[in-house]
Structures are given as structure tokens and as C-alpha cells.
Protein backbone atom coordinates (compact mmCIF):
# COMPACT_ATOMS: atom_id res chain seq x y z
CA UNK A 1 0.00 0.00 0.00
CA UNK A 2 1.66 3.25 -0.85
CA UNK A 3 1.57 6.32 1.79
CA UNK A 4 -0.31 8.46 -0.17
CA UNK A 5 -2.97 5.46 -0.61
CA UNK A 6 -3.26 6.30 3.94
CA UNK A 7 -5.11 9.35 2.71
CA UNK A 8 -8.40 7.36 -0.12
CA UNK A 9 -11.91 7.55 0.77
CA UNK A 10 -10.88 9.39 4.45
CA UNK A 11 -13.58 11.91 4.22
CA UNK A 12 -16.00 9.68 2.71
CA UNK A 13 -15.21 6.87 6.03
CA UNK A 14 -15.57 9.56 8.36
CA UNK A 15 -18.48 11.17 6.83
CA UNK A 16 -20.70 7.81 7.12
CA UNK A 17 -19.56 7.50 10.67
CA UNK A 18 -21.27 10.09 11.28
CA UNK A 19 -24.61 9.33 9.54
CA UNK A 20 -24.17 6.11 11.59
CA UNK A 21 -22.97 7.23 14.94
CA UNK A 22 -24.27 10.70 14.87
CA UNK A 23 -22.57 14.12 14.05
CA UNK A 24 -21.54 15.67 17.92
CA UNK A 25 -19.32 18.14 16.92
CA UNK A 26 -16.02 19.44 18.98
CA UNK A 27 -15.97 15.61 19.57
CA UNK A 28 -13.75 12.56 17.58
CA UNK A 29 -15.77 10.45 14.86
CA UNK A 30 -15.12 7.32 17.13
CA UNK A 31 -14.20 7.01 20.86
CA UNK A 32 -16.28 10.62 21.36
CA UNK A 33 -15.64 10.48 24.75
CA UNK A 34 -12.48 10.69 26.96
CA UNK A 35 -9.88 11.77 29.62
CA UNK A 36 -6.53 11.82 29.76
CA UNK A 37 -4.36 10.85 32.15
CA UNK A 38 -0.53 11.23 32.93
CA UNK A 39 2.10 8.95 34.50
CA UNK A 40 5.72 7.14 33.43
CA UNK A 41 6.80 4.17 31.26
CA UNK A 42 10.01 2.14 31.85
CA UNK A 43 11.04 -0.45 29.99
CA UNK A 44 13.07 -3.66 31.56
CA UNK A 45 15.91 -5.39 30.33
CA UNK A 46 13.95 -7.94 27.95
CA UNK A 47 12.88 -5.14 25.70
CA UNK A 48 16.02 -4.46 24.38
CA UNK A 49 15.85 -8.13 22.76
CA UNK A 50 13.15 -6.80 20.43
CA UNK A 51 13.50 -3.09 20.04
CA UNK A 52 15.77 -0.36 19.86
CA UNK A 53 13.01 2.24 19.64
CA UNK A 54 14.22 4.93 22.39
CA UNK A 55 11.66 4.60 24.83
CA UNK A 56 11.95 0.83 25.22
CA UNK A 57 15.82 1.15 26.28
CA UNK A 58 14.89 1.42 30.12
CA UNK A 59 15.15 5.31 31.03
CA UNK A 60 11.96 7.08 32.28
CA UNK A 61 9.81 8.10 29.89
CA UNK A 62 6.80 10.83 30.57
CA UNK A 63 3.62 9.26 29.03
CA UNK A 64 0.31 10.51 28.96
CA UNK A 65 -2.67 8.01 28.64
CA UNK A 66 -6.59 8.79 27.17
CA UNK A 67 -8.91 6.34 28.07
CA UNK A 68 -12.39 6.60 26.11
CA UNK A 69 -15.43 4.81 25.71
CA UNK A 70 -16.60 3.31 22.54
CA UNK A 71 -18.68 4.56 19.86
CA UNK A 72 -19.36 8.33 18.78
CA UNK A 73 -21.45 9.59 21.22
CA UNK A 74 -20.32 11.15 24.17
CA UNK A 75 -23.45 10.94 25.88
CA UNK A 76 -23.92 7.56 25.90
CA UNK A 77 -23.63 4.93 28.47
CA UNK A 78 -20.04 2.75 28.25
CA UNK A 79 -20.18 -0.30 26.89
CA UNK A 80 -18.11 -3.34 26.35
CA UNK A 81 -15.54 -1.40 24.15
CA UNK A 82 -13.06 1.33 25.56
CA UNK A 83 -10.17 2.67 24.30
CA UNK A 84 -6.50 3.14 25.75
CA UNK A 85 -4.47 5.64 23.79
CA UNK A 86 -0.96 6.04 24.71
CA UNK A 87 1.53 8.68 23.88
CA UNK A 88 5.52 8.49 24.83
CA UNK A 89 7.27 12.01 25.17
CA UNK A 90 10.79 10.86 23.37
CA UNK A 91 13.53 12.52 24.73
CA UNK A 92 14.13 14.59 21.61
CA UNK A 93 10.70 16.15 21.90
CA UNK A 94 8.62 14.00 19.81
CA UNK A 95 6.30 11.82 20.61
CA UNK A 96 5.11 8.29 19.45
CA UNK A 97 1.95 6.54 20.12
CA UNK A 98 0.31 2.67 20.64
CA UNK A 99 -3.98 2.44 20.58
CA UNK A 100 -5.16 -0.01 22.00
CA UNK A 101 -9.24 -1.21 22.62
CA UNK A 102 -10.60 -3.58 25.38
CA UNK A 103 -11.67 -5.89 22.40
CA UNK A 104 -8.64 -7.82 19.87
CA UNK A 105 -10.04 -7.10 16.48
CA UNK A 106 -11.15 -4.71 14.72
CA UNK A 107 -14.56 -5.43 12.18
CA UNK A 108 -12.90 -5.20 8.96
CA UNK A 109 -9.50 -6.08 7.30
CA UNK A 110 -9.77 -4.03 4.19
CA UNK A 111 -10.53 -0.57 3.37
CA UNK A 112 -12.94 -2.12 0.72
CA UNK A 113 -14.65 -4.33 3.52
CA UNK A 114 -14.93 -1.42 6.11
CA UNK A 115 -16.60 0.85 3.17
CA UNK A 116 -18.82 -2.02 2.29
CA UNK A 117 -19.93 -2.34 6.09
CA UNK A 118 -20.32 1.12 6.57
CA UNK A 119 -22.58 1.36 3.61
CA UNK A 120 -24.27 -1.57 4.82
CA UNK A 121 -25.40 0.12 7.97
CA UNK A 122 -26.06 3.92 6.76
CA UNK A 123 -29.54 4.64 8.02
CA UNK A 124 -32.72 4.54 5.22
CA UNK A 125 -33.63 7.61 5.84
CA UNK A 126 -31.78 11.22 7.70
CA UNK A 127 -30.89 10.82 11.30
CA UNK A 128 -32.80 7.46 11.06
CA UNK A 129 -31.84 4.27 13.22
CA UNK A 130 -28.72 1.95 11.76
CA UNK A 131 -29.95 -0.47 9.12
CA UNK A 132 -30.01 -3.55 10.24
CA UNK A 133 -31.50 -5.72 7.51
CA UNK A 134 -28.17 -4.26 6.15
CA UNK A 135 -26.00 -5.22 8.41
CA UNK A 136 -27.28 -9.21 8.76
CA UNK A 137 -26.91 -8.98 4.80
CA UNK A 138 -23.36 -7.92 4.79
CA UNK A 139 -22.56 -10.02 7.90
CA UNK A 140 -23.93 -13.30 5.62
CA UNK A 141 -20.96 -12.45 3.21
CA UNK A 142 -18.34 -11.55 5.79
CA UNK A 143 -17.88 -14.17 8.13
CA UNK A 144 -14.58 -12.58 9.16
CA UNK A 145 -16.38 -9.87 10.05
CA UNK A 146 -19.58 -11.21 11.57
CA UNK A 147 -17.30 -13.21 13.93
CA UNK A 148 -15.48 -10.26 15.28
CA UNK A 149 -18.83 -8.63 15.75
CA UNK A 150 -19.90 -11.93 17.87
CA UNK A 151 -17.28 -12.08 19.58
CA UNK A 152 -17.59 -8.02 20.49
CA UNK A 153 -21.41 -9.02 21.80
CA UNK A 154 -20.41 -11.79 23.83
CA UNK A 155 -17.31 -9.75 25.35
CA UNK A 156 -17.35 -8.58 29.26
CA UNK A 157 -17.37 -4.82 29.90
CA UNK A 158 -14.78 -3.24 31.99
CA UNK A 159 -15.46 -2.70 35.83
CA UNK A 160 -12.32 -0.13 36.14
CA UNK A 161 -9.89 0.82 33.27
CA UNK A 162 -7.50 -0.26 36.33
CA UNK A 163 -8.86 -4.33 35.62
CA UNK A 164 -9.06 -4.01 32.09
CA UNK A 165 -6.68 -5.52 29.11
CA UNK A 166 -6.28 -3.37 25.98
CA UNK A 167 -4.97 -4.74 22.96
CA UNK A 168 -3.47 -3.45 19.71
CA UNK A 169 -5.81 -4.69 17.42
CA UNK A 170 -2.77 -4.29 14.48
CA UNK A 171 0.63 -6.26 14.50
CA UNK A 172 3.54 -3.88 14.10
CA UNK A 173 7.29 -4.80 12.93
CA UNK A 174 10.18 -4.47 16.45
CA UNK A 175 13.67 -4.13 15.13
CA UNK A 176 16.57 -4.62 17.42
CA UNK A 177 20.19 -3.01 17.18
CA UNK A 178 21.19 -5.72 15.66
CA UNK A 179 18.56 -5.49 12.78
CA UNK A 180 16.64 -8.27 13.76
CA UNK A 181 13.03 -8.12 13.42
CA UNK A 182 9.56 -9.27 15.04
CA UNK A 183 6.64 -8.93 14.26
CA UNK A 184 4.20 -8.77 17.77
CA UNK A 185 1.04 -7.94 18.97
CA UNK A 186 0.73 -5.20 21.91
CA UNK A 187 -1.09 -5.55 25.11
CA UNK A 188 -1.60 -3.47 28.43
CA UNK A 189 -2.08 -6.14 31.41
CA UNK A 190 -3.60 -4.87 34.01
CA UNK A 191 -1.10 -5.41 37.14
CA UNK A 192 -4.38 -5.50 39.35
CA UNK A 193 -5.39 -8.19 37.56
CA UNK A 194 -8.77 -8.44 34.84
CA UNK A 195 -12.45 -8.31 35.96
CA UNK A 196 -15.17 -7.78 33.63
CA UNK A 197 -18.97 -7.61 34.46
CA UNK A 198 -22.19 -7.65 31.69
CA UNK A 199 -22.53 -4.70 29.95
CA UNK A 200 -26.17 -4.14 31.40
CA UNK A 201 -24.53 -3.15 34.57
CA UNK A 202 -22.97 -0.44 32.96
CA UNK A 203 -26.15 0.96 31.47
CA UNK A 204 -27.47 1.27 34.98
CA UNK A 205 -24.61 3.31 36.14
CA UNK A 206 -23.94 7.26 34.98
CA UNK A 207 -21.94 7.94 31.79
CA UNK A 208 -18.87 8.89 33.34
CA UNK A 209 -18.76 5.83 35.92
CA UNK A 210 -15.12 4.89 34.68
CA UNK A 211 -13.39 8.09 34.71
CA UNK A 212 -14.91 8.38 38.29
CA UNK A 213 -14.01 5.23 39.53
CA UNK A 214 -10.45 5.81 37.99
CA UNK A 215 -10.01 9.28 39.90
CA UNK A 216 -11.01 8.32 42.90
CA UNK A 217 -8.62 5.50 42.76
CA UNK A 218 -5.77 7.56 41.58
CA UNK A 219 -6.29 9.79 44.52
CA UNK A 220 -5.54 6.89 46.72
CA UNK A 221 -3.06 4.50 44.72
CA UNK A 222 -1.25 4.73 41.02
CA UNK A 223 -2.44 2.48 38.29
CA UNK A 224 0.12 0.13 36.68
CA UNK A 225 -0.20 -1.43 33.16
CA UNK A 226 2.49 -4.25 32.39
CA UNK A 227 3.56 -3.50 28.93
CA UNK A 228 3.64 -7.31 27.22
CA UNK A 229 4.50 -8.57 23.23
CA UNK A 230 2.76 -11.58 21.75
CA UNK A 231 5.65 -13.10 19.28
CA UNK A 232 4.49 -14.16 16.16
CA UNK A 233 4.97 -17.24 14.99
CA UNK A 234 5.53 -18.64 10.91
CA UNK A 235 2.58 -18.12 8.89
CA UNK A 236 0.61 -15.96 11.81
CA UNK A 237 -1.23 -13.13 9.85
CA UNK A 238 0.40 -9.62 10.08
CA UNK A 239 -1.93 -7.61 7.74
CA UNK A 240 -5.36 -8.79 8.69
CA UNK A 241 -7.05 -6.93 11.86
CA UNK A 242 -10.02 -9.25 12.25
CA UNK A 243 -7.60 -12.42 12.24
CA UNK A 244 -6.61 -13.25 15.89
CA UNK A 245 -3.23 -15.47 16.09
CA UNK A 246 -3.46 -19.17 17.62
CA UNK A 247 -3.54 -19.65 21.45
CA UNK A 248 -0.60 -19.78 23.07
CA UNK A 249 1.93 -17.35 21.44
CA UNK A 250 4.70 -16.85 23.52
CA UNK A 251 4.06 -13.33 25.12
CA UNK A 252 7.17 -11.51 26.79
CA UNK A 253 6.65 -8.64 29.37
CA UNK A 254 9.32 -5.60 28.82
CA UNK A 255 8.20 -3.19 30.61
CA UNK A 256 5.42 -1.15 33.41
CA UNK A 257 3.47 1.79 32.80
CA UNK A 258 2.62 3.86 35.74
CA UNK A 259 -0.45 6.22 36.26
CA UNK A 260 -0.93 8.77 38.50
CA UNK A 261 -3.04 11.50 37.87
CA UNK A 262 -5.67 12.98 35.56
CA UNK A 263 -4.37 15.47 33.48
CA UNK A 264 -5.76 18.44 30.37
CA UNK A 265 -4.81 18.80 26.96
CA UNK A 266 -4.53 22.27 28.03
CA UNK A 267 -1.52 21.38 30.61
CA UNK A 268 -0.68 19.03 28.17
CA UNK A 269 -0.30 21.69 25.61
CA UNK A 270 -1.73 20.47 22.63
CA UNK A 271 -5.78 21.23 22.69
CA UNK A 272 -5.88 17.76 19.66
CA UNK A 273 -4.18 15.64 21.11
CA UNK A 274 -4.58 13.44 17.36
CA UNK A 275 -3.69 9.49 18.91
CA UNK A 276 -2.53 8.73 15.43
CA UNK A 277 -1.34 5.11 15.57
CA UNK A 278 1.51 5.29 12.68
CA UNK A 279 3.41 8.24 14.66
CA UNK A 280 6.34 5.52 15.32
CA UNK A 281 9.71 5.82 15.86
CA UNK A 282 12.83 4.08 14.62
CA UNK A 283 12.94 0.34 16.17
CA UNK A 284 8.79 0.31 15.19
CA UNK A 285 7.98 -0.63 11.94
CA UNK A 286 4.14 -0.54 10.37
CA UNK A 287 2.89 -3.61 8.78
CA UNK A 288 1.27 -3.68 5.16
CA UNK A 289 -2.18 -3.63 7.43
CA UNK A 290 -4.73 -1.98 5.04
CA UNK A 291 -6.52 -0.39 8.13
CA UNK A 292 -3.38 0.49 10.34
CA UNK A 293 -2.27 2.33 7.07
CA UNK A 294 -5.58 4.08 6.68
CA UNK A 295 -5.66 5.12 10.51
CA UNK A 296 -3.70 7.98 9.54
CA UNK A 297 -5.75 10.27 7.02
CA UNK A 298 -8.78 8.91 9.13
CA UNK A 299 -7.58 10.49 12.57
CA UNK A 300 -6.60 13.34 10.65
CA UNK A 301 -10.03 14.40 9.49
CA UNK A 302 -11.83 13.74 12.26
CA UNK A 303 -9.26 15.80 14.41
CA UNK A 304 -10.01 18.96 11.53
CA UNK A 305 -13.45 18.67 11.97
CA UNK A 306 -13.53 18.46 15.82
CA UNK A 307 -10.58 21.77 16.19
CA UNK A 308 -12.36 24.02 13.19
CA UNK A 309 -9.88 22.90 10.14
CA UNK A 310 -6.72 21.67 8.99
CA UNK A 311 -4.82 24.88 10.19
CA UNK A 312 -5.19 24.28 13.62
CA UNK A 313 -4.20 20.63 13.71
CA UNK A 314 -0.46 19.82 14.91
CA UNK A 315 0.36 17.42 12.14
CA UNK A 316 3.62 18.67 11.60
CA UNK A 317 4.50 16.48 14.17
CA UNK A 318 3.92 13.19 12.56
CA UNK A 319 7.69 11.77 12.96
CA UNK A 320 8.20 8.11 12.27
């Protein structure tokens, strides 16, 4: 896929989001609703095996972390999806970022499939409900898809971000120092361990039940995320975001994230704060992922139509 190919049908995916989802405007197409939160990441000694991206060598690196709930309205009730967005302050002044969800897929593994989906489930009518009869079609002749939606309905939702795992839903290249590279799959594991409770109990709670929950306990305690690689194995998929990899991948922990506060993007200094996912740095590599390579021009209109146009987005910062 070439990098200018990030960039086709970008409007057009974020404009049926919208007719799906709803238009809230000041707000992201997807994950709507969020906080951010601000702690440290060190790496340990085994990451150094795998990487020689700068922030995996074992200093202290600042992080800040936005945790969100799914969908694209901010009103709503969480659900079984949320979001963990994480940015790394290099030492050089840029930054890099992982995104991760609660869920391990994402619902299509093409840019084709996710238009064909999206049209699938644009409302009949303006401001109407989703179309269903749609959907079940499209579902019938996307099995890869239907399954990751089954397996989405049949997930837990979270009790606290603080019990939660969040997973990179895209596999992403590690190079070493000595050029050697792996491909892996991220995860945050909770170092309080994972709970999970049916999403009904959620919908009895009020919207911002999470972030509360999370404050309170940061007033008290930190939050600690172990940082841990699934290894792929020969003939695992690398490209294909609805394809999970067998059980039992060896998974390697190299390194703890530490939370300890909430935190603004006005302290923060950057009023966008645009979680693109291909903002990497050297030791990181993207895969040919169709969707990981699409993230980019995707994030990149919503964040112009949330901050009032392109002008006042922070691109320029987009440093591999």
C-alpha cells in the first residue's frame, strides 16, 4: 500500500460515521468520549531483545494516557468497548503513540470491507436508526467480520480501566540493534489483575462511571499497566485486523506503565491531542495492514473537523 494510498476515501469513512454514529461536533468520529491521564513508562531489560526504539531502552519516559469509551457519542452509556491511547514524550521532543481497545479485532481487514460495512449500515432515511436488515446482509458475506462482531457481543465490559486488558488490534514490525526483526502484537495487562462484568450493569450506572471510579482510585493508589508482546509465529497473519493469532503465542513482558493523575490537553499543551497510531519511531515498523495504514488520514479528518480545520491541527508532528 503506498503512503499516499493512507489518505483514499478518508472523508468519505468519516463522513458515514457520522450518519451512523451521529454528528456531535467538537468531539472525535469514534471514541467521542475521553480523559486523559498522565504517568511514566520504563522499559526492563527484555525489551532491548526486540526493540531499539528509544523509549523501550529502560530510562523514564513521561507518558500521557486517554482512556475513552466506545462509539461516537459522548453521551452515551459505556459499553463493552473502551479505548487506551498512549503517547511516549521521546527525549528529543517528539512523541510516538500505541492504541489499543478492550476488544482484539477490529470489524474489517480491508478498506474495501470497512466501506462495504459502513454502507451496509447507513440509516434509510436522515438521522434514522442503523440499518439492520443491512448489516445481517453484509454479515452473511463476511464471516470474518460477523465473527469479530460476535465475539464483540459476547465480550465482558470493563469494571475499572485499572482491571481491564487493551490490545493493539494491528501487528507492528520491532527491530533490534542488531537489525533483527519481530513482528508482535501489543497488550496493556492490568497489574491488578482483569475483571469484567455484563454490559447491562454499565447501562445502569452514569456515563462517566469509569473516569470516576479511575479518579477516585488515583487519589488513593497509582495504576500500573504491564507493557507485554505476543511473538508471532511462521505463517501468523500480520496484515489482517479481524484475524486473531493461535492460542498460546509466547508473550514476553518488557516493561510497566505507571499512572498517577488525571491530566488536560490544556496542561498538556496540545488542545488535539490526534492518537494517530503510525506516529512511530525508529525500532517500530508498520505492517502492510490496510486499516493500520488508513488510521492515519482517518484520525486526521476527524481531528479537523472536531478543532475548526486543517490549520489548527499539529500534524507537523507526525515523525516516524
Amino acid at each position: 500500500m503506498s503512503q499516499q494510498s493512507q489518505y483514499d476515501h478518508t472523508n468519505e469513512i468519516v463522513s458515514k460515521i457520522g450518519k451512523i454514529l451521529g454528528f456531535f461536533p467538537g468531539y472525535r468520529s469514534l471514541h467521542a468520549d475521553g480523559k486523559l491521564y498522565e504517568g511514566i513508562f520504563r522499559a526492563n531489560e527484555k525489551a532491548r531483545e526486540y526493540t531499539r526504539a528509544v523509549h523501550l531502552q529502560g530510562d523514564e519516559i513521561p507518558v500521557t494516557v486517554r482512556f475513552s469509551k466506545g462509539g461516537g457519542d459522548p453521551y452515551a452509556h459505556f459499553n463493552a468497548t473502551v479505548g487506551m491511547a498512549t503517547r511516549f514524550y521521546l527525549p528529543d521532543g517528539r512523541v510516538t503513540n500505541i492504541v489499543m481497545l478492550s476488544q482484539k479485532l477490529f470489524i474489517a481487514n480491508t478498506v474495501e470491507q470497512f466501506l462495504e460495512l459502513l454502507n451496509a449500515g447507513l440509516p434509510l432515511e436522515p438521522n434514522g436508526p442503523v440499518n439492520k436488515p443491512g448489516l445481517e446482509a453484509f454479515f452473511k458475506t463476511n464471516p470474518n467480520s460477523a465473527a469479530v462482531f460476535k465475539m464483540r457481543a459476547e465480550s465482558l465490559a470493563p469494571v475499572s480501566f485499572a482491571h481491564t486488558e487493551f490490545n493493539a488490534v494491528h501487528a507492528f514490525l520491532y527491530v533490534n540493534a542488531d537489525g533483527k526483526v519481530t513482528p508482535v502484537r501489543c497488550h496493556w495487562v492490568p497489574v491488578a489483575g482483569i475483571k469484567g462484568q455484563p454490559v447491562e450493569g454499565l447501562g445502569a450506572e452514569s456515563i462517566d462511571i469509569l473516569y470516576k471510579e479511575l479518579e477516585a482510585r488515583l487519589e488513593n493508589e497509582t495504576v500500573s499497566f504491564d507493557f507485554v508482546l505476543e511473538l508471532a509465529e511462521e505463517g501468523d497473519p500480520l496484515n489482517d485486523a479481524t484475524a486473531l493469532w493461535p492460542e498460546g503465542r509466547t508473550r514476553v513482558t518488557i516493561g510497566t506503565l505507571t499512572l498517577s493523575a488525571p491530566i488536560t490537553e490544556e496542561l498538556i499543551g496540545d488542545p488535539v491531542m490526534n492518537h494517530d497510531p503510525t506516529v512511530l519511531t525508529d525500532g517500530i515498523e508498520p505492517t502492510d495492514d490496510p486499516i493500520l495504514q488508513i488510521r492515519r488520514g482517518v484520525y486526521e479528518v476527524s481531528a479537523a473537523q472536531r478543532s475548526g480545520g486543517w490549520h489548527s491541527c499539529p500534524f507537523g508532528h507526525s515523525h516516524r
